[in-house]
Protein backbone atom coordinates (compact mmCIF):
# COMPACT_ATOMS: atom_id res chain seq x y z
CA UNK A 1 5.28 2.19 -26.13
CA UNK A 2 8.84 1.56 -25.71
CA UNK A 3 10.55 0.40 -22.31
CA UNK A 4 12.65 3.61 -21.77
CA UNK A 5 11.52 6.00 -19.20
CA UNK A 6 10.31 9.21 -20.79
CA UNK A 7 10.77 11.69 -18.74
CA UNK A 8 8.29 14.63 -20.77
CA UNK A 9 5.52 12.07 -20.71
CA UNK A 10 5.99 11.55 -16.85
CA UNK A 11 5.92 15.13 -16.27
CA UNK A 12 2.61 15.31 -18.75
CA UNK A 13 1.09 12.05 -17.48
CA UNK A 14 1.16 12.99 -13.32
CA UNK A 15 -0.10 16.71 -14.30
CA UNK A 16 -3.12 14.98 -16.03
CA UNK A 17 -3.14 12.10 -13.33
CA UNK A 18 -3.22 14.95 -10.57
CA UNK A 19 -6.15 16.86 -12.50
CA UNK A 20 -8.48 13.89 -12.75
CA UNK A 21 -8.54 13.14 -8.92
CA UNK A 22 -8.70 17.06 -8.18
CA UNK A 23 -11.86 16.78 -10.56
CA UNK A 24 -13.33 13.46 -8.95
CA UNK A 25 -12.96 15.81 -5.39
CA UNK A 26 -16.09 13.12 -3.36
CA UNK A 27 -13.79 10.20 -3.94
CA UNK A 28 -10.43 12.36 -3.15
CA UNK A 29 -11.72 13.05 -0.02
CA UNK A 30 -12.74 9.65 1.20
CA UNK A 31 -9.67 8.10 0.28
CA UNK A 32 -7.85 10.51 2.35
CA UNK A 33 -10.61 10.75 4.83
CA UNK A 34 -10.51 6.96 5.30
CA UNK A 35 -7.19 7.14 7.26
CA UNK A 36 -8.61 9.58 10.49
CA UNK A 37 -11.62 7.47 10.65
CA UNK A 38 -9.95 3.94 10.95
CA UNK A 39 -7.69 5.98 13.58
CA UNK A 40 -10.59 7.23 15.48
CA UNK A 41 -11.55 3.81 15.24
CA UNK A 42 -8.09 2.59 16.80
CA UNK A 43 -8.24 5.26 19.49
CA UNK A 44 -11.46 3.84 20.50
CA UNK A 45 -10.31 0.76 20.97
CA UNK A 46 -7.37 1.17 22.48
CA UNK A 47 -7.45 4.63 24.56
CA UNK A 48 -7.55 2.84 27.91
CA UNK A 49 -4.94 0.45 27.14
CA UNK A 50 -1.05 0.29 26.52
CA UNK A 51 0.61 -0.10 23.06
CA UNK A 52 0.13 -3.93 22.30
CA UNK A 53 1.37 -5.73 19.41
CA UNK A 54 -1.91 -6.30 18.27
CA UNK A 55 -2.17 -2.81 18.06
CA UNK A 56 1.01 -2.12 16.04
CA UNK A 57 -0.54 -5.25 13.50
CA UNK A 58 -3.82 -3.64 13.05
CA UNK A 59 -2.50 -0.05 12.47
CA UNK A 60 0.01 -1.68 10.05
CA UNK A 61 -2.94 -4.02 8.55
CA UNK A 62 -4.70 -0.36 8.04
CA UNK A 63 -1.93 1.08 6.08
CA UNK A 64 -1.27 -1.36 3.43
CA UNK A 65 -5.10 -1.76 2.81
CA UNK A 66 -5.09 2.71 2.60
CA UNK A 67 -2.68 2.51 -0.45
CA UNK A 68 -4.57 -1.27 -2.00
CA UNK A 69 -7.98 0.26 -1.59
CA UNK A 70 -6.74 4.12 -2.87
CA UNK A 71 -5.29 2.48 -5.76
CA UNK A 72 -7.05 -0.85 -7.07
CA UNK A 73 -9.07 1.17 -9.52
CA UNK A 74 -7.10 3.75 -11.26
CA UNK A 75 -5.70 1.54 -14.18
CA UNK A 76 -8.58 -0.50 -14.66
CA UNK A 77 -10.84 2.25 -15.20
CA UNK A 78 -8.82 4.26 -17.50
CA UNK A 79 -8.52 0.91 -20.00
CA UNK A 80 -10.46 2.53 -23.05
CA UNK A 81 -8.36 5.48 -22.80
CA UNK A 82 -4.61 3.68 -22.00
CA UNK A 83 -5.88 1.51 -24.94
CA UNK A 84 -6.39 4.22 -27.23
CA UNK A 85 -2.99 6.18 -26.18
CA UNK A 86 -1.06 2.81 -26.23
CA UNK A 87 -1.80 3.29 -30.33
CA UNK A 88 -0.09 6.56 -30.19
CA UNK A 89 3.00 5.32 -28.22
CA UNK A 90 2.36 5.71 -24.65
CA UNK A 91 5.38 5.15 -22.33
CA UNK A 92 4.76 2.29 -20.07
CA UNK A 93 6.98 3.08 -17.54
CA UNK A 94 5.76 6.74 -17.14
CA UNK A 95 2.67 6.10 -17.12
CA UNK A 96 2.78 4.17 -14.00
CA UNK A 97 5.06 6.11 -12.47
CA UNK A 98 2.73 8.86 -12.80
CA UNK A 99 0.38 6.47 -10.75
CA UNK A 100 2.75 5.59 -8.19
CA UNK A 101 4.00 9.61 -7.58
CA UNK A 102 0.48 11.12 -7.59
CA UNK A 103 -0.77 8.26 -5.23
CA UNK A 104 2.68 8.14 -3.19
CA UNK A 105 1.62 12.17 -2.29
CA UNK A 106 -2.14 11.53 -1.29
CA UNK A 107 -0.55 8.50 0.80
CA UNK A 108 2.13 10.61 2.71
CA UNK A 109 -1.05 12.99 3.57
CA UNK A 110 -3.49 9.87 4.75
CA UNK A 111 -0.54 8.03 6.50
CA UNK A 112 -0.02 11.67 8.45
CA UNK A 113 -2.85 12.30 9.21
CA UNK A 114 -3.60 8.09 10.60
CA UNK A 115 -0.62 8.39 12.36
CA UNK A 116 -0.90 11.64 13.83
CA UNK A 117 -3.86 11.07 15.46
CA UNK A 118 -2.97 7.37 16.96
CA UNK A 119 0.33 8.94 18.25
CA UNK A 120 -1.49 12.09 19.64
CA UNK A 121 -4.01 10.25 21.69
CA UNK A 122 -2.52 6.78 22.35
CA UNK A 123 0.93 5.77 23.64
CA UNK A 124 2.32 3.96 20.98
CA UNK A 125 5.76 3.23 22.47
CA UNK A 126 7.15 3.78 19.07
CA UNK A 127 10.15 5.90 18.32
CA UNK A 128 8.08 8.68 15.93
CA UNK A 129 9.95 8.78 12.53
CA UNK A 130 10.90 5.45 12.13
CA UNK A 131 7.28 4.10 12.88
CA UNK A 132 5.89 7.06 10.53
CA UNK A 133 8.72 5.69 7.63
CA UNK A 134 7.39 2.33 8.42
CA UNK A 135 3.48 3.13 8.18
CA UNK A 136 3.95 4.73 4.35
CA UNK A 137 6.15 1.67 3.50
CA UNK A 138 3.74 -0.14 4.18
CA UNK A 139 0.92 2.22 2.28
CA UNK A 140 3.44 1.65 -0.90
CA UNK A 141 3.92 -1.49 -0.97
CA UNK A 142 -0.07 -1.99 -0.84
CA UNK A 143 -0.30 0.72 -3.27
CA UNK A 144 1.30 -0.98 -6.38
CA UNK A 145 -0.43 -4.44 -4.77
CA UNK A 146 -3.24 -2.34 -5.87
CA UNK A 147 -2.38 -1.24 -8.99
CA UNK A 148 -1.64 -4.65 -9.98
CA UNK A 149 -4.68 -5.71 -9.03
CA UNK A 150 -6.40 -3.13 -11.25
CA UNK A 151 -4.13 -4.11 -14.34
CA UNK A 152 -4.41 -7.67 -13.79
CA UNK A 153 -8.37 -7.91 -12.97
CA UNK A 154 -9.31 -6.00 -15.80
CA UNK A 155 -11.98 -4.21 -14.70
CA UNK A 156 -12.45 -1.66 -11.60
CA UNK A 157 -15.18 -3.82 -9.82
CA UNK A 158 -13.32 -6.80 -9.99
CA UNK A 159 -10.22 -5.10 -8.55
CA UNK A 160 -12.21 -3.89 -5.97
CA UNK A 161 -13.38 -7.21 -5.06
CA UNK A 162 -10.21 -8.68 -5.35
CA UNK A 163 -9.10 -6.37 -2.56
CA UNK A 164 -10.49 -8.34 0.35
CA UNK A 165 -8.81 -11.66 -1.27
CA UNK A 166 -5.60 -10.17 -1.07
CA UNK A 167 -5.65 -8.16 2.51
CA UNK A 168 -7.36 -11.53 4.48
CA UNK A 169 -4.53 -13.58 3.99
CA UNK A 170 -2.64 -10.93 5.63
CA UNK A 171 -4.51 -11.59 8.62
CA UNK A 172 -4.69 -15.36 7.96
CA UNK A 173 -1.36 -15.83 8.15
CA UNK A 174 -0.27 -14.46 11.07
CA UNK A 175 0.37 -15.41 14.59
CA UNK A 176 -3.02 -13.51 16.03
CA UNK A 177 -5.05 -16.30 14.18
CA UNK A 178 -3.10 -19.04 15.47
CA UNK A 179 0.18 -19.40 17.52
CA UNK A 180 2.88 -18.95 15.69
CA UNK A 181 4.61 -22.16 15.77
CA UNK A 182 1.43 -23.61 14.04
CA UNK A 183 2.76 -21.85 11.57
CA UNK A 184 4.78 -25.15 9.40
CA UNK A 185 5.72 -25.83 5.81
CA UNK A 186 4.32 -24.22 2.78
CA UNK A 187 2.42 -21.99 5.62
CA UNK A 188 4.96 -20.61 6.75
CA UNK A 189 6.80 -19.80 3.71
CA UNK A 190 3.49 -18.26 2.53
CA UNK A 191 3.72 -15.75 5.83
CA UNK A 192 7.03 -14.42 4.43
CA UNK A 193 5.25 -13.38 1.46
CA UNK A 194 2.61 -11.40 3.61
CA UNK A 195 3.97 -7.49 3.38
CA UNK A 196 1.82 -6.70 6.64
CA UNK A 197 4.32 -9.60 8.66
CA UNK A 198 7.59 -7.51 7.52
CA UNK A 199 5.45 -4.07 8.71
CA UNK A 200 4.52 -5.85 11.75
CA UNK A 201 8.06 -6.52 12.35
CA UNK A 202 9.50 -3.18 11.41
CA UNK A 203 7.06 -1.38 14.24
CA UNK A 204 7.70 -4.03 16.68
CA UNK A 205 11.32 -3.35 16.21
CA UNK A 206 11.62 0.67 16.88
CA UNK A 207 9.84 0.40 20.54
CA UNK A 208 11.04 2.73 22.88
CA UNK A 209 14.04 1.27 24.54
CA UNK A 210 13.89 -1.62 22.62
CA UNK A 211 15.28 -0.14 19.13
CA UNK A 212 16.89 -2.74 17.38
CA UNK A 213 17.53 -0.97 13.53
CA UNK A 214 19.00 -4.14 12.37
CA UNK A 215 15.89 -5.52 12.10
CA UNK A 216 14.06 -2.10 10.86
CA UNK A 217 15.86 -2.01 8.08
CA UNK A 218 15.93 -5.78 6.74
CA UNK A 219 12.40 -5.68 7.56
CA UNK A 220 12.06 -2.73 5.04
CA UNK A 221 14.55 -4.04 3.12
CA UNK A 222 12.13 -7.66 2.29
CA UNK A 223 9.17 -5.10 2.28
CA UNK A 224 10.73 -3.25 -0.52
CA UNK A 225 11.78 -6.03 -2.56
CA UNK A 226 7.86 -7.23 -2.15
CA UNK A 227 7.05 -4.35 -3.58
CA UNK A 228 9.68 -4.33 -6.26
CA UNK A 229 7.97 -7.52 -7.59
CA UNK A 230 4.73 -5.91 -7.55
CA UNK A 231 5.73 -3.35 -10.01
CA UNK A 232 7.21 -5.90 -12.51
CA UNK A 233 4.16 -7.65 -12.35
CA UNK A 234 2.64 -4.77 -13.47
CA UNK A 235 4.46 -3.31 -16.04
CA UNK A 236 4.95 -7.34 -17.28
CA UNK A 237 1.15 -7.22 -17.89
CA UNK A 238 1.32 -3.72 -19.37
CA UNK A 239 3.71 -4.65 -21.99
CA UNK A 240 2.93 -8.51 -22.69
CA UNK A 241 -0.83 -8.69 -22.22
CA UNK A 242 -3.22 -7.83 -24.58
CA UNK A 243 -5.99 -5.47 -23.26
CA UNK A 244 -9.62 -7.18 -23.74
């Protein structure tokens, strides 16, 4: 139970992580499935049309709820077991970074495939790598949003629910609700808090002849610092919170 990282419990942890979704092999596929159907989706849309930015927001609004949705259930509805092994001295911090590396690998397949088959079939005026980086940032960084979600709610069908309360605001604030100078006060310093906004931005900012990798990167940079504080929330409630 201690605070160091063990590495031998990692190692042990993401084997038996890796074995229970291989088991559960319906719901493996549709989480990785779910990423070429919202692209077909996208290429729908979109086929007979240029790159937009309302494109680049929707296909970044799609990754970040890939990693919430893959992963708002998977501490939640091991709590009888992580109860039991947190008697026998479980290592916090490997067991969720067994999460995060076993769910990091299914994302990097999902966001692959999603992306492929956007850039494939649409014209994404996006420089290829750097969008592709961008994309799985943004699955991460939803990723532990989920598994907060799932330590914090408690229970896996009140994560789940909780999903939708935490990907609409994305949407909410934004500047494809409203114009974005409506966008004033305590609004506004709510957007900065939205991880889809510093996506958004990264993508908009690696356009083909409009590169500008300043921005990338302190887009990414606020993105990963987001996500930094989602992982502290969750190992804060790992360690300090009593399970019910």
């Amino acid at each position: 139970m201690g605070k160091r990282f063990d590495r031998r419990q990692y190692a042990i942890l993401s084997e038996r992580y890796f074995e229970i979704l291989m088991g559960d092999f319906s719901s493996l596929i549709w989480m990785v499935g779910q990423g070429p159907l919202i692209a077909g989706l996208v290429i729908l849309r979109w086929r007979s049309w240029q790159a937009t930015e309302t494109m680049y927001f929707v296909i970044a609004l799609s990754a970040v709820w890939f990693g919430c949705i893959n992963a708002c259930r998977e501490i939640a509805r091991e709590s009888a077991i992580y109860r039991r092994e947190r008697l026998f001295g479980i290592n916090i911090p490997a067991y969720l970074a067994s999460k995060i590396k076993i769910l990091s690998i299914l994302g990097l397949v999902e966001i692959a495939l999603f992306y492929f088959l956007i850039h494939r079939y649409l014209d994404t005026d996006l420089v290829l790598f750097p969008a592709f980086v961008a994309l799985f940032a943004l699955y991460f960084s939803g990723m532990n949003l989920g598994l907060l979600l799932s330590r914090w709610c408690g229970s896996a069908g009140r994560a789940v629910v909780a999903v939708p309360i935490v990907i609409i605001p994305q949407i909410v604030f934004s500047k494809f609700v409203m114009p974005e100078n409506t966008l004033k006060g305590a609004a506004l310093k709510v957007e900065k808090l939205m991880v889809v906004k510093w996506g958004f931005e990264a993508l908009k900012s690696v356009q083909k002849g409009e590169t500008a990798y300043g921005d990338y990167f302190f887009s990414l940079l606020i993105l990963a610092l987001l996500t930094l504080l989602f992982i502290a929330l969750t190992l804060f409630h790992l360690w300090f919170v009593p399970d019910e």
